[in-house]
Every structure is written in structure tokens, then in C-alpha cells.
C-alpha atoms as a PDB file:
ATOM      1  CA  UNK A   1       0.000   0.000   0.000  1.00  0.00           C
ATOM      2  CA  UNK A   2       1.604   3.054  -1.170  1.00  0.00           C
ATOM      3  CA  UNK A   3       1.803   6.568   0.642  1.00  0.00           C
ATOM      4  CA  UNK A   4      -0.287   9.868  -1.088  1.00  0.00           C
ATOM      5  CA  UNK A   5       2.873  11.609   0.256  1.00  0.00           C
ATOM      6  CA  UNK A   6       6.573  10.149  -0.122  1.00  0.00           C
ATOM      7  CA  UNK A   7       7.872   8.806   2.791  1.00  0.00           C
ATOM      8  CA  UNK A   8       4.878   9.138   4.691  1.00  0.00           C
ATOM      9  CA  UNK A   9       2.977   6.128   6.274  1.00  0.00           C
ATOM     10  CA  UNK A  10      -0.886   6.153   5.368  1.00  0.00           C
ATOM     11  CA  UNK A  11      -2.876   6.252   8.408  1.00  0.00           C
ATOM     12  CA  UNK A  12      -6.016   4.815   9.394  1.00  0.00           C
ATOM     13  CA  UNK A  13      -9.087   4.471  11.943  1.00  0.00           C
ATOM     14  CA  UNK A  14     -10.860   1.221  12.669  1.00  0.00           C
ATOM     15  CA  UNK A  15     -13.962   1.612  15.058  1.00  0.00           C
ATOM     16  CA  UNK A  16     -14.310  -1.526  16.703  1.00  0.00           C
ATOM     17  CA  UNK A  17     -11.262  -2.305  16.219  1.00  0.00           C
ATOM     18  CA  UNK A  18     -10.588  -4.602  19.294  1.00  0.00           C
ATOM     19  CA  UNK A  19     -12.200  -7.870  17.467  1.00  0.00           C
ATOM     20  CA  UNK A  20     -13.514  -9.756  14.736  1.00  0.00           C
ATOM     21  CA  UNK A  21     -13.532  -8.075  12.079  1.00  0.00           C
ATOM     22  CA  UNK A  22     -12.560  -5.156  13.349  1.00  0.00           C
ATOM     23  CA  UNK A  23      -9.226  -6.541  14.869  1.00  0.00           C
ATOM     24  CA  UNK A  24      -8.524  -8.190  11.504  1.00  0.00           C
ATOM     25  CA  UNK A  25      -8.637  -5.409   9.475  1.00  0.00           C
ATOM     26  CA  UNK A  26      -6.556  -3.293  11.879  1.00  0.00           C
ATOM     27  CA  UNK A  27      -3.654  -5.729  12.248  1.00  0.00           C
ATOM     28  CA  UNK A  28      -4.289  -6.436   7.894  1.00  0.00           C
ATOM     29  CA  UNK A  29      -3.414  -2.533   7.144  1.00  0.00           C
ATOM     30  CA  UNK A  30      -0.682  -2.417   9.747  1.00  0.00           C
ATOM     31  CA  UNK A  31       1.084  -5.464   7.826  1.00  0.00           C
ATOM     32  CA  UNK A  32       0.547  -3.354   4.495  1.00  0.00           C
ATOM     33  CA  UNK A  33       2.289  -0.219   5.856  1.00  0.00           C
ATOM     34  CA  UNK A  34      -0.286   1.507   7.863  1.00  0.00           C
ATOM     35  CA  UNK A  35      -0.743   3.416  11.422  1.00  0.00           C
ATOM     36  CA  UNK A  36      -3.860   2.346  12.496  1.00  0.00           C
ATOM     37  CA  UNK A  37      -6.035   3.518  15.590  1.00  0.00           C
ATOM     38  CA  UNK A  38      -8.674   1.625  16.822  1.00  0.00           C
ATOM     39  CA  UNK A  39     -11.647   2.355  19.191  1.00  0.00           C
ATOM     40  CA  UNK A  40     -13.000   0.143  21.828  1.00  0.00           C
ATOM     41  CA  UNK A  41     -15.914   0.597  24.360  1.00  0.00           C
ATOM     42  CA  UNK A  42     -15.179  -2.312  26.462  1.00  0.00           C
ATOM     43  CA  UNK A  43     -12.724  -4.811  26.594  1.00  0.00           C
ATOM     44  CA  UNK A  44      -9.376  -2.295  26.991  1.00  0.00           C
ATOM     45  CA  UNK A  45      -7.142  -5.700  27.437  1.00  0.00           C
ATOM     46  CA  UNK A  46      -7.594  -7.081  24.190  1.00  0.00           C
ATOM     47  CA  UNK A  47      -7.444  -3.550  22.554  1.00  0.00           C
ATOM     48  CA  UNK A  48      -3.812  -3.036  24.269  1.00  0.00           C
ATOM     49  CA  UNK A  49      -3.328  -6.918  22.334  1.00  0.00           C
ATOM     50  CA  UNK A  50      -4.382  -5.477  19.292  1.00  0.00           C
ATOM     51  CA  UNK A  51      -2.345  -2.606  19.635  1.00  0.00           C
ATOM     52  CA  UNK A  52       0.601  -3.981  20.515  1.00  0.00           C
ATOM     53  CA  UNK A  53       0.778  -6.459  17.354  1.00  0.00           C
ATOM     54  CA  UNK A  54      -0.137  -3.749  15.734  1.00  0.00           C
ATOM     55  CA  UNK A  55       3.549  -2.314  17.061  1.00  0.00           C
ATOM     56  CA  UNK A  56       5.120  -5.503  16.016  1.00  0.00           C
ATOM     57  CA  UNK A  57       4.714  -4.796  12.804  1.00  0.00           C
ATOM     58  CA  UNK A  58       6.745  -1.652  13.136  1.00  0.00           C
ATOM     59  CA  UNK A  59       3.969   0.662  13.155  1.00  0.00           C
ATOM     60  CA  UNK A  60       2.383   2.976  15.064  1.00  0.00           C
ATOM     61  CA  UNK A  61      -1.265   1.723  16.634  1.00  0.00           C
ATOM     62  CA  UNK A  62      -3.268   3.580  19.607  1.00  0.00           C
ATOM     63  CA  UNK A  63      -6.451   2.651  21.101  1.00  0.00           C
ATOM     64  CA  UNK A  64      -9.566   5.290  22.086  1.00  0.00           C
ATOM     65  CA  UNK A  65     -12.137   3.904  24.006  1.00  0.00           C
ATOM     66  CA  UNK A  66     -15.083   5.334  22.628  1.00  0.00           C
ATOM     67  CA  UNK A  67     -18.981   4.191  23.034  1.00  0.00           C
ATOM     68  CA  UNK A  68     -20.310   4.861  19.137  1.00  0.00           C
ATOM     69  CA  UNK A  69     -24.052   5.313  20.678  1.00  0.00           C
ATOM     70  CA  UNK A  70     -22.501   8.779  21.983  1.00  0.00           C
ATOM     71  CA  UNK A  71     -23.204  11.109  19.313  1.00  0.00           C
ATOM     72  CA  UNK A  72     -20.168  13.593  20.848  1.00  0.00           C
ATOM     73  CA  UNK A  73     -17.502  10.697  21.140  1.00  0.00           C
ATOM     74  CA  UNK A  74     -17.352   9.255  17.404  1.00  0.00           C
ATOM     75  CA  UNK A  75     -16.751  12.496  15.740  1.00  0.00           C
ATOM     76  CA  UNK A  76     -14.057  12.904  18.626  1.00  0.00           C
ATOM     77  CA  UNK A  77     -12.324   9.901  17.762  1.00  0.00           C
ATOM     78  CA  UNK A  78     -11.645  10.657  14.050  1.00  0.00           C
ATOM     79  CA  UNK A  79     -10.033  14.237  15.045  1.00  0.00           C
ATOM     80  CA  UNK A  80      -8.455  12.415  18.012  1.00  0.00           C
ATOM     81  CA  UNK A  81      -6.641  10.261  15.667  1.00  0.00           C
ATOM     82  CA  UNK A  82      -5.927  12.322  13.159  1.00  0.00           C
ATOM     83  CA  UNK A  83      -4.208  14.516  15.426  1.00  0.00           C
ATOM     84  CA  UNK A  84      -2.310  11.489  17.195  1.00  0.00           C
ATOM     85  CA  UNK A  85      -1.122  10.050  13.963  1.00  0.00           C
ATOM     86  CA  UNK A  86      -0.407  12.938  12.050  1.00  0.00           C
ATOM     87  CA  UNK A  87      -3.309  12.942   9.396  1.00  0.00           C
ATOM     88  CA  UNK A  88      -6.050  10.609   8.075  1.00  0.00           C
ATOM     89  CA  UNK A  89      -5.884   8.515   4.681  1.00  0.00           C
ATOM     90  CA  UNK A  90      -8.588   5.676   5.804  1.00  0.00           C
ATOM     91  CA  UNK A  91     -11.187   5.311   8.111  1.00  0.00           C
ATOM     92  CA  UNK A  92     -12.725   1.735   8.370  1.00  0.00           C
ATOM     93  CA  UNK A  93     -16.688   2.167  10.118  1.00  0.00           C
ATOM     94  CA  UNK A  94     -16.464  -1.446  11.801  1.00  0.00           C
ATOM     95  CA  UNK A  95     -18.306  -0.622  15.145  1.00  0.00           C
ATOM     96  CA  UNK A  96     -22.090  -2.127  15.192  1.00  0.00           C
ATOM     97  CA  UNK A  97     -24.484  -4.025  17.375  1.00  0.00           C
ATOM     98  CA  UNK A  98     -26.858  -6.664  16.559  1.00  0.00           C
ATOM     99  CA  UNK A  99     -30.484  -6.780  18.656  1.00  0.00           C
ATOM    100  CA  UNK A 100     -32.292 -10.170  17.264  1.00  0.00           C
ATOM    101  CA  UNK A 101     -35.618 -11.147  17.660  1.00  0.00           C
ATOM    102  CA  UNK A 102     -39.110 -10.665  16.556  1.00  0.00           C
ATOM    103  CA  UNK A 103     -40.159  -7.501  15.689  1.00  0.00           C
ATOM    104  CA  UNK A 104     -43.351  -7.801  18.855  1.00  0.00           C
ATOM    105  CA  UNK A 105     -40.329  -8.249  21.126  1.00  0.00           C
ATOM    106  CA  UNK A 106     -38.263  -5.387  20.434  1.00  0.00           C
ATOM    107  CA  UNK A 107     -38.370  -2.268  22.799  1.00  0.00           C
ATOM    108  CA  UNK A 108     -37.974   1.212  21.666  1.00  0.00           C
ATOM    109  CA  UNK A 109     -34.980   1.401  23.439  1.00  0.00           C
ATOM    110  CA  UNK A 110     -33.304  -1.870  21.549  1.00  0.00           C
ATOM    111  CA  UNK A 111     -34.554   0.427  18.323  1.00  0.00           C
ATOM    112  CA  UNK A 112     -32.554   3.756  19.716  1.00  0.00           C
ATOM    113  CA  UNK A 113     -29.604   1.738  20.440  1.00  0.00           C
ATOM    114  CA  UNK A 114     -29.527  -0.180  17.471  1.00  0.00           C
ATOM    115  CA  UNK A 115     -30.086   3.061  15.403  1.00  0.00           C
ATOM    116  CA  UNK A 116     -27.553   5.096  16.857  1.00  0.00           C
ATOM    117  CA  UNK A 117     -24.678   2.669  16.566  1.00  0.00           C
ATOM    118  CA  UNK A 118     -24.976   1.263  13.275  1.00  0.00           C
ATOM    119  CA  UNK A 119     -26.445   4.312  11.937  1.00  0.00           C
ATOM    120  CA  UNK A 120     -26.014   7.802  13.458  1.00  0.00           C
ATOM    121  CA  UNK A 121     -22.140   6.904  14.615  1.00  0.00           C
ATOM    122  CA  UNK A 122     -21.227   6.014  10.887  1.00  0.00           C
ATOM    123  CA  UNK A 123     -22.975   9.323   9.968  1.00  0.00           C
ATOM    124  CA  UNK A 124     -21.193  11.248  12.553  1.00  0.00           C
ATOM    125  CA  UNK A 125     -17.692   9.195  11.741  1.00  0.00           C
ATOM    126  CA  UNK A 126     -18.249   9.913   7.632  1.00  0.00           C
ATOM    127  CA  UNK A 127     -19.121  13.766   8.782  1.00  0.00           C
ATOM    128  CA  UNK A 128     -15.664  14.051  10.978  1.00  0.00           C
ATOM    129  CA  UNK A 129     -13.790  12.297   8.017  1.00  0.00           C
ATOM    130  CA  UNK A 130     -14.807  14.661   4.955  1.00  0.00           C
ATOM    131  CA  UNK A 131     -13.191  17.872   7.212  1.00  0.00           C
ATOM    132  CA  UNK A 132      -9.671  15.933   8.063  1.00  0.00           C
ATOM    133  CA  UNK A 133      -9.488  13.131   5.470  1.00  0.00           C
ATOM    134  CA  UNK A 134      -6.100  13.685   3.342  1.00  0.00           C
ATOM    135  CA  UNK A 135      -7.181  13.498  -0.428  1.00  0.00           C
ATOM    136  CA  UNK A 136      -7.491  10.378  -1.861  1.00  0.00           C
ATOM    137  CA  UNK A 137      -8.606   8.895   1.644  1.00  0.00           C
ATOM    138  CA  UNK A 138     -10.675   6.252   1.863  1.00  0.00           C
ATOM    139  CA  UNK A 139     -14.156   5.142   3.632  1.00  0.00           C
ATOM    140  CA  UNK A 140     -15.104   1.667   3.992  1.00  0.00           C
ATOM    141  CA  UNK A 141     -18.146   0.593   5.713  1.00  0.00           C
ATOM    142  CA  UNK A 142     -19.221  -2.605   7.316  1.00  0.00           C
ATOM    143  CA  UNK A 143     -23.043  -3.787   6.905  1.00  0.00           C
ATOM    144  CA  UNK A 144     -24.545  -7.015   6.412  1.00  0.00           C
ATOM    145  CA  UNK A 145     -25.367  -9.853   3.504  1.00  0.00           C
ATOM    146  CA  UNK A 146     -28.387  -9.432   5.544  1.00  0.00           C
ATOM    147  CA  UNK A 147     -29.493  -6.733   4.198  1.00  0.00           C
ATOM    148  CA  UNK A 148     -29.711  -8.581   0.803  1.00  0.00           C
ATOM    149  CA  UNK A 149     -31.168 -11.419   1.793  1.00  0.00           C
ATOM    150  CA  UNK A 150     -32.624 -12.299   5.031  1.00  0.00           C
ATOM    151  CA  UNK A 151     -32.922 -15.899   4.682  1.00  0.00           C
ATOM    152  CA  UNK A 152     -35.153 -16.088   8.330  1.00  0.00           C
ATOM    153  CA  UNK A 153     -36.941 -14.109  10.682  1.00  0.00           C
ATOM    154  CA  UNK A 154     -35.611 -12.333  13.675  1.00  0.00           C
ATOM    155  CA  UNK A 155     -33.215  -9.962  11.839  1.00  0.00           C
ATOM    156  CA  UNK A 156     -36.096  -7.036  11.310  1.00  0.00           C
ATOM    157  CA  UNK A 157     -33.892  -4.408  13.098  1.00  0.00           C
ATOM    158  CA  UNK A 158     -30.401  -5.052  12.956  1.00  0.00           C
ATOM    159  CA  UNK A 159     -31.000  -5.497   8.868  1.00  0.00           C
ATOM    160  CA  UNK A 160     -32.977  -2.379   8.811  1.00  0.00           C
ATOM    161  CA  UNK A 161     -30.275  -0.814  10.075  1.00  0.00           C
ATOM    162  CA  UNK A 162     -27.459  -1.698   8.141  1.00  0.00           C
ATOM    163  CA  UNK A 163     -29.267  -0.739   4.813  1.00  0.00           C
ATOM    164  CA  UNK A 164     -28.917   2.481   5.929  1.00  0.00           C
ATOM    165  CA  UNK A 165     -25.732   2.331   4.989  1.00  0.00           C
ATOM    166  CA  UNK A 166     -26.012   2.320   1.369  1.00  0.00           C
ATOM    167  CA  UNK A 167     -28.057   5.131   1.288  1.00  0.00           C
ATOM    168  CA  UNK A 168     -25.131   6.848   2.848  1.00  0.00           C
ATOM    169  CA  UNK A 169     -23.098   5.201   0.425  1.00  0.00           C
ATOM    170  CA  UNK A 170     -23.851   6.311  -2.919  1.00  0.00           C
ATOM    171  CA  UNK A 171     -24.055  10.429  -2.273  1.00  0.00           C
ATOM    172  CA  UNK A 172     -21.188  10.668  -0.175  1.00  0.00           C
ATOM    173  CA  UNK A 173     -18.834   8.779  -2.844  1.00  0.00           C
ATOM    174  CA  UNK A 174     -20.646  11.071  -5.164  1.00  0.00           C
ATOM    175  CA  UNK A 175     -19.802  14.494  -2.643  1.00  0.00           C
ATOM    176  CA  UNK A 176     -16.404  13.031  -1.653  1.00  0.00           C
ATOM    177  CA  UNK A 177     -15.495  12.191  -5.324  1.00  0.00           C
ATOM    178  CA  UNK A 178     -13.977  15.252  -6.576  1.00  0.00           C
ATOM    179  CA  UNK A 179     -11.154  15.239  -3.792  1.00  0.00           C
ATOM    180  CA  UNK A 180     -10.046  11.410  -5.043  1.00  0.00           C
ATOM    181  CA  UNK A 181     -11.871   9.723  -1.784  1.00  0.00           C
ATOM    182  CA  UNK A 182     -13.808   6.656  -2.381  1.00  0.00           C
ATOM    183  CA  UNK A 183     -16.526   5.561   0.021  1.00  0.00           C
ATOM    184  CA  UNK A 184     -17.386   1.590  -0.188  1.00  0.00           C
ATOM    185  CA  UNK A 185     -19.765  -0.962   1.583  1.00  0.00           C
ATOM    186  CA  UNK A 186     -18.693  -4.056   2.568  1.00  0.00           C
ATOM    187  CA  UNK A 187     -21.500  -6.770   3.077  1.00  0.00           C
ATOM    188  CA  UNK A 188     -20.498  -9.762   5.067  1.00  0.00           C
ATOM    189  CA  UNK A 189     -22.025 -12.748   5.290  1.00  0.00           C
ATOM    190  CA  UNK A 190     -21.739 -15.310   8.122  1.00  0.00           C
ATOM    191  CA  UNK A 191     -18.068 -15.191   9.854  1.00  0.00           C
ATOM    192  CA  UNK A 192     -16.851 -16.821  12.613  1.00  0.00           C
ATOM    193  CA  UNK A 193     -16.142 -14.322  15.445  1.00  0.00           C
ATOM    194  CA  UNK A 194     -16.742 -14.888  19.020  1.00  0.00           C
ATOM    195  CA  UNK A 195     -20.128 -12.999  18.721  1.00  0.00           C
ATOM    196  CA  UNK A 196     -21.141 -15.428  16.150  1.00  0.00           C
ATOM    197  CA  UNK A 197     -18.694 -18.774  16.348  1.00  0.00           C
ATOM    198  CA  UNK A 198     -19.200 -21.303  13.651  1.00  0.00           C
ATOM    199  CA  UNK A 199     -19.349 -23.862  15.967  1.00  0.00           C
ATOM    200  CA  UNK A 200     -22.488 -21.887  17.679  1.00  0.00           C
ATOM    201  CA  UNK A 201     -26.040 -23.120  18.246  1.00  0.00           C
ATOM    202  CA  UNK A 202     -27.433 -20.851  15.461  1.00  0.00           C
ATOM    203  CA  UNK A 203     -24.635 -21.810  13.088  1.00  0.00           C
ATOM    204  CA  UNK A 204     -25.557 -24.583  11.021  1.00  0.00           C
ATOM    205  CA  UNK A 205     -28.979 -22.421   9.422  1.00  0.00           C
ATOM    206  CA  UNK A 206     -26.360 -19.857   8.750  1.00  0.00           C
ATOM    207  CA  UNK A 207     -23.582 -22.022   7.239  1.00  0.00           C
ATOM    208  CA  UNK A 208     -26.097 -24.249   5.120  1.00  0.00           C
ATOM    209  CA  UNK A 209     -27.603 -20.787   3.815  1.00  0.00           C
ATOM    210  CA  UNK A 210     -24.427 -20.299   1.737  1.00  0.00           C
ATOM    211  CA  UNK A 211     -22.804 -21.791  -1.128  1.00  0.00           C
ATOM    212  CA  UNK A 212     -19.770 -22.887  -0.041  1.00  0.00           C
ATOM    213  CA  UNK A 213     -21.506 -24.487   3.276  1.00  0.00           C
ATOM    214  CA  UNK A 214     -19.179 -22.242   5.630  1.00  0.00           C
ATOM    215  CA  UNK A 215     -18.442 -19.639   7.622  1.00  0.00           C
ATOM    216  CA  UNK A 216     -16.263 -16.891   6.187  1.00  0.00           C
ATOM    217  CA  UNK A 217     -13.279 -15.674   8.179  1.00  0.00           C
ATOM    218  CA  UNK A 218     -12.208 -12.405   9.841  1.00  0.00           C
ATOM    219  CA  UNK A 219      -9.269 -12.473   7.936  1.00  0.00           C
ATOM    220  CA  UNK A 220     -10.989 -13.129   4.616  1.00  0.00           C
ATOM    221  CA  UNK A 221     -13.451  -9.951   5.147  1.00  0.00           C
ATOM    222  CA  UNK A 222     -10.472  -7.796   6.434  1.00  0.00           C
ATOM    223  CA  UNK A 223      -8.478  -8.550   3.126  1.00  0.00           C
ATOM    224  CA  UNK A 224     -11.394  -7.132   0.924  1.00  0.00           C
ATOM    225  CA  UNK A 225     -11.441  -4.050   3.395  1.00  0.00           C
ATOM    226  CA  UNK A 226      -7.859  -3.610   2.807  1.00  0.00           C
ATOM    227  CA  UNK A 227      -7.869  -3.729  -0.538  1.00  0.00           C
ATOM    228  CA  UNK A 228     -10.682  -1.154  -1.174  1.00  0.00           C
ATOM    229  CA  UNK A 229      -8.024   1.082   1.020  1.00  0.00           C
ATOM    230  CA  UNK A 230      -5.748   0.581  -0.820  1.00  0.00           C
ATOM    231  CA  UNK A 231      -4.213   2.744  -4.317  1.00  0.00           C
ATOM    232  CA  UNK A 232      -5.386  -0.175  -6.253  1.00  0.00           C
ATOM    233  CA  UNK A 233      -8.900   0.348  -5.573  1.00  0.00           C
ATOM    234  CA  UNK A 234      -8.938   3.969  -6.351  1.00  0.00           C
ATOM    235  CA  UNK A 235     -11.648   3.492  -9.318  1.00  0.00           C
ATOM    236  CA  UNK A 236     -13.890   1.629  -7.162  1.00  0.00           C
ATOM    237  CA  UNK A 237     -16.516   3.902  -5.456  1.00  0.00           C
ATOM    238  CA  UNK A 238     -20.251   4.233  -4.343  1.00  0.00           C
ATOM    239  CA  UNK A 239     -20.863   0.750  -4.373  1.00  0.00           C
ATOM    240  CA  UNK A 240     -21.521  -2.433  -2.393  1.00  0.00           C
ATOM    241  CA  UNK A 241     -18.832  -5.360  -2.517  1.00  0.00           C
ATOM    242  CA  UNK A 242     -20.515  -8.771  -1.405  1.00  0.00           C
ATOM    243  CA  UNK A 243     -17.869 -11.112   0.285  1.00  0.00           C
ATOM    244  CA  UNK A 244     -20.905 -14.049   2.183  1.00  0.00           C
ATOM    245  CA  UNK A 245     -19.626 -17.033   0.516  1.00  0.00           C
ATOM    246  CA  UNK A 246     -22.647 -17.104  -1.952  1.00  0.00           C
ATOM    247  CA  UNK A 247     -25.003 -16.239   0.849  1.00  0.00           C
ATOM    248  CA  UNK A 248     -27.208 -13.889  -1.751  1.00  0.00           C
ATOM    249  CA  UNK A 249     -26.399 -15.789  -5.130  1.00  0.00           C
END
């Protein structure tokens, strides 16, 4: 992955960056070259392991804790680490929740929550971005196969909520555009992360729902990620990349 300036690193923040996917991608772009920071709202210790593999690659990492349901925080944490690291080439909108169940059982507040994480935070994030992104920067977003195909009940919200996403999509990479910044969706379809293990009592539905009959891995979504931040991508804008093992076809 090549610098937009010579001899300076490209720089990048992950939200949810202390796991799954999240954690892949992070450690992925700080193999290809990259500084990466990474938010967390919880679990600090395996942030700090991120981070410090992240280091043993020979570049910089940092971790803000930030909750992306508060509407102040987010936009904090893309002009926090663009002033740690120097600038911003890439930020990766990874943070999200998932509230299941039928639509009779969910409260208002799941519907807030929800809403504000997947939704609102990646506004705020994209917002924060277009004022400090260098040019030619790059957003990538993470959603859901879900939103292309539910394949079973329970999923009302949390698919609801990622489709928002690609209405934010398509006019931002159209606004963004004329500075060289590309803004991409990435839909995911059933991967193996500790929220949602392959070996996991809901997996088999999930697993049997896709062509290749398996999960995907973290490290499989994170190299698609990486790749739309990277200079080869640079044509490829305003658009939704599948990567579900078939889970749509």
C-alpha cells in the first residue's frame, strides 16, 4: 500500500477495532504499511493486544475507548486520531451491534440503540472524516449480507439498520469524489467471530444458507477491506462489494 505523500505512512481508523472483524482489518493494514487507531468501548485488554501487534509490525497503533451510541464521542475519535497520527488517509466504520428477535419483542430502546450505533455513529464518523481526510482517503463501511437477503426471521432491526448504509453510500462517494476519496460498503455474510462462532447453536442455518456451506473468516473480510483502502482500488466507489460465501447468489 503506497503513501499519497513520499515517505509518509498512510494512516487509518478502525472503530471496533478490538475484534472480529474489526481486529482483523486493523492488524491487515498495519502489515501493508499503515498506522492504524482503533476504538474500543469495552474490553481495553484485548485492545492493548491489538495494539501492541499492531507495534510488532513496526507501526504505530493507539487505542480510544469510545462508546459509538454517543453522538459527541465518534466524531471525537476521528479528530483524536488524526491529530495522534499525524493525518487521516482511511477510516474503516467497523463498530455495530446486533439486537435479534421478533419484531413484537423489540423495545424502543433496543430500536434507539440499534439506530444510533450502526447508523447515526457512521454518519457522525463519515461527517468528521470529509473535514480531516487527506485526499485520496478512503471510507469503507461494514453492513450485512443481511441486508440482501434475510434468509429467516428475527433480523427485522439489525437489517434495517445496516441498509442504511447504502443510502449513505452512494451520495457521499458522489460528494467526496472530486477530492479522489472513495466511500465503499462491505456486506459480510456469516463469519466466525466470538459474537457469532461457527461452531455456535445458530450456526448450522447460517452455514447451510451459503454456497460454499461455511463460515467466512475475519481475515478473509479484512483482506477485501484492505484492498478497497488501498491505491489499487482507487476506481472503485459508491458501491456495495458482497464477500458471504454465496449467501445472496
Amino acid at each position: 500500500m503506497t503513501s499519497t505523500t513520499t515517505g509518509t505512512a498512510r494512516t487509518a481508523l478502525v472503530t471496533g477495532g478490538s475484534r472480529g472483524i474489526g481486529a482483523a482489518t486493523a492488524l491487515r493494514l498495519a502489515r501493508e504499511g499503515v498506522d492504524v487507531a482503533l476504538t474500543y468501548v469495552q474490553d481495553e485488554a484485548a485492545a492493548t493486544a491489538v495494539v501492541e501487534e499492531i507495534r510488532s509490525y513496526g507501526r504505530r497503533g493507539i487505542a480510544l475507548r469510545v462508546d459509538s451510541a454517543d453522538p459527541e464521542a465518534v466524531p471525537a475519535a476521528v479528530r483524536g486520531a488524526a491529530d495522534a497520527l499525524g493525518r487521516l488517509d482511511i477510516l474503516v466504520n467497523n463498530a455495530g451491534i446486533g439486537v435479534l428477535g421478533p419484531i413484537g419483542a423489540l423495545t424502543p430502546a433496543d430500536v434507539d440503540r440499534v439506530l444510533a450505533v450502526n447508523v447515526r455513529a457512521v454518519f457522525l464518523a463519515c461527517r468528521a472524516a470529509a473535514e480531516v481526510l487527506e485526499d485520496g482517503g478512503r471510507i469503507v463501511s461494514v453492513g450485512t449480507a443481511l441486508s440482501r437477503y434475510a434468509g429467516g426471521s428475527g433480523a427485522t432491526l439489525y437489517a434495517m439498520s445496516k441498509s442504511a448504509l447504502a443510502g449513505l453510500t452512494k451520495p457521499l462517494a458522489r460528494e467526496l469524489g472530486p477530492r479522489g476519496i472513495t466511500v465503499n460498503l462491505v456486506q459480510p455474510g456469516p463469519v466466525d467471530t466470538d459474537l457469532n462462532p461457527a461452531d455456535g447453536p445458530f450456526a448450522a442455518g447460517q452455514r447451510s444458507a451459503t454456497a460454499l456451506d461455511r463460515f467466512g473468516t475475519t481475515d478473509e473480510v479484512a483482506s477485501l477491506i484492505a484492498y478497497l483502502a488501498g491505491a489499487g482500488a482507487a476506481f472503485i466507489t459508491g458501491t456495495e462489494v458482497t464477500v458471504d460465501g454465496g449467501h445472496a447468489a
